[in-house]
Protein backbone atom coordinates (compact mmCIF):
# COMPACT_ATOMS: atom_id res chain seq x y z
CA UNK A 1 -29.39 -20.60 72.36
CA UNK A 2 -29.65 -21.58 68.87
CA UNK A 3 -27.46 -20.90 66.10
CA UNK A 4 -28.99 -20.53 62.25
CA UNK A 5 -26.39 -20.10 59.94
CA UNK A 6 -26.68 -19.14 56.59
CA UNK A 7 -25.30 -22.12 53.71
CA UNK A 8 -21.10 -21.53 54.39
CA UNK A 9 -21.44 -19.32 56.84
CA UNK A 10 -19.25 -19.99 60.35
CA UNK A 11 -21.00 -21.06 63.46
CA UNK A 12 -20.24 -21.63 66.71
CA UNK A 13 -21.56 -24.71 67.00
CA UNK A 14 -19.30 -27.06 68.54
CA UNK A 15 -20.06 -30.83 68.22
CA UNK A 16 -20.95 -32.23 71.65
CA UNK A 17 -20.69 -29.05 73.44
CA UNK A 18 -24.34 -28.72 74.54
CA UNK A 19 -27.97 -29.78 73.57
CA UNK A 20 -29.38 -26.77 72.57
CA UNK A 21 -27.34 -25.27 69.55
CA UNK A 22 -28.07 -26.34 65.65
CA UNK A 23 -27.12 -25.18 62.68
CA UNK A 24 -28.78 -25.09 58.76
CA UNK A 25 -26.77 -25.77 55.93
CA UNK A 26 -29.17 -25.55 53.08
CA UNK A 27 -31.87 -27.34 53.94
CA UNK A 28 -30.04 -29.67 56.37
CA UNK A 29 -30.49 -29.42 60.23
CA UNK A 30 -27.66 -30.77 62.70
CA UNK A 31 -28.85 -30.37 66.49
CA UNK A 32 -26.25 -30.48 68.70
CA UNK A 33 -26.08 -33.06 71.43
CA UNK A 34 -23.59 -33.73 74.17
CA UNK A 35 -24.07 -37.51 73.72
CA UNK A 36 -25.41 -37.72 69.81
CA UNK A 37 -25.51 -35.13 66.99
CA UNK A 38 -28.78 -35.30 64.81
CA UNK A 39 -28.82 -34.65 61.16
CA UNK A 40 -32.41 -34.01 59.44
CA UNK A 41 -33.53 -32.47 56.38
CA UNK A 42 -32.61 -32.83 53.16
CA UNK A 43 -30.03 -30.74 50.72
CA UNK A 44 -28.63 -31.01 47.37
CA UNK A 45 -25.03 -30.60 46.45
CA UNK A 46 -25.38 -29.11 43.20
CA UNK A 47 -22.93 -28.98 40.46
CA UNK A 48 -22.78 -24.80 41.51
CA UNK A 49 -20.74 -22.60 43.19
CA UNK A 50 -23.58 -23.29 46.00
CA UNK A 51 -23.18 -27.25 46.01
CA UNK A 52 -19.65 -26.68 46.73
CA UNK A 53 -20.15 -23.81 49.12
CA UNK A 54 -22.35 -26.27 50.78
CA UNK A 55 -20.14 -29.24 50.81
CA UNK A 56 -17.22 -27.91 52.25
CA UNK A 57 -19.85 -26.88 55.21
CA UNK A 58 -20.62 -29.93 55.63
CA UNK A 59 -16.98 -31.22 55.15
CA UNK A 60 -15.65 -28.83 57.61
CA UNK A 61 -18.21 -29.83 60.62
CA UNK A 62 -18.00 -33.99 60.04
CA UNK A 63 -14.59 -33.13 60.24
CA UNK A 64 -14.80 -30.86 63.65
CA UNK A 65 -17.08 -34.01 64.63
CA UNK A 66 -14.24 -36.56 63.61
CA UNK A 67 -11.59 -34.66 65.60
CA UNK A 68 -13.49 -34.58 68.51
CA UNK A 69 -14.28 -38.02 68.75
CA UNK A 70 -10.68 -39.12 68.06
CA UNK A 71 -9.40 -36.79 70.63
CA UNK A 72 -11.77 -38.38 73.82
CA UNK A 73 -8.93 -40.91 74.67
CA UNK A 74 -12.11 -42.94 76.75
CA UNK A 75 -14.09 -43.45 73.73
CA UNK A 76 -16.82 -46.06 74.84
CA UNK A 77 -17.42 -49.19 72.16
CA UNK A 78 -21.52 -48.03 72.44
CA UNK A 79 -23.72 -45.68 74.92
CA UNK A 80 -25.91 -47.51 77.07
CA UNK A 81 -29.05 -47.65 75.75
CA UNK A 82 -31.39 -45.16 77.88
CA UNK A 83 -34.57 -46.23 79.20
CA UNK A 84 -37.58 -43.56 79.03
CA UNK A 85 -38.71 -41.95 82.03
CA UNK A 86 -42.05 -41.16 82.82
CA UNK A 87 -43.49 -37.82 83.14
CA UNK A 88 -46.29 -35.73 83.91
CA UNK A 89 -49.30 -34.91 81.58
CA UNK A 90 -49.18 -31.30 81.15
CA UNK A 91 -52.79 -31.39 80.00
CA UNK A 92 -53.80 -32.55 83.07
CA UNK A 93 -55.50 -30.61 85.21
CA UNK A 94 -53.77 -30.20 88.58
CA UNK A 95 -55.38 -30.07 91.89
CA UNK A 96 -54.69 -27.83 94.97
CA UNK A 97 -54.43 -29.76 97.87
């Protein structure tokens, strides 16, 4: 499932829950992870009612983000680093055997 929300509006989107769920505020992206959370995009915070709509949505999710973090009581120093996998060309024709 993914979650677009309109600039302010409230998602459901909670931070490390699951890797499918983002949300857009303005014209930043944040994809959900359950090890990372990616931001991407860009957005201006205006001097406007919009900027500061915009702001406090993006206050009020670092902040969900924060609290969840400093609530994991087994917070590692750093993730291990993973190594890629290989996988299969799916432009390669397969053969029957």
């Amino acid at each position: 499932m993914t979650v677009h929300s309109p600039t302010g509006a409230k998602s459901d989107l909670v931070p490390f829950a699951d890797n499918s769920a983002s949300r857009t505020i303005g014209g930043m992206t944040v994809e959900n992870g359950t090890d990372s959370i990616a931001f991407y995009g860009q957005t201006n915070l205006e001097r406007d009612s919009a900027g500061l709509e915009r702001a406090r949505a993006l206050l009020a999710f670092f902040q969900q983000v924060v609290d969840t973090l400093a609530a994991q009581k087994d917070l590692p120093t750093h993730l291990p680093t993973r190594r890629a996998g290989r996988m299969p060309n799916p432009f390669t024709r397969q053969t029957e055997p």
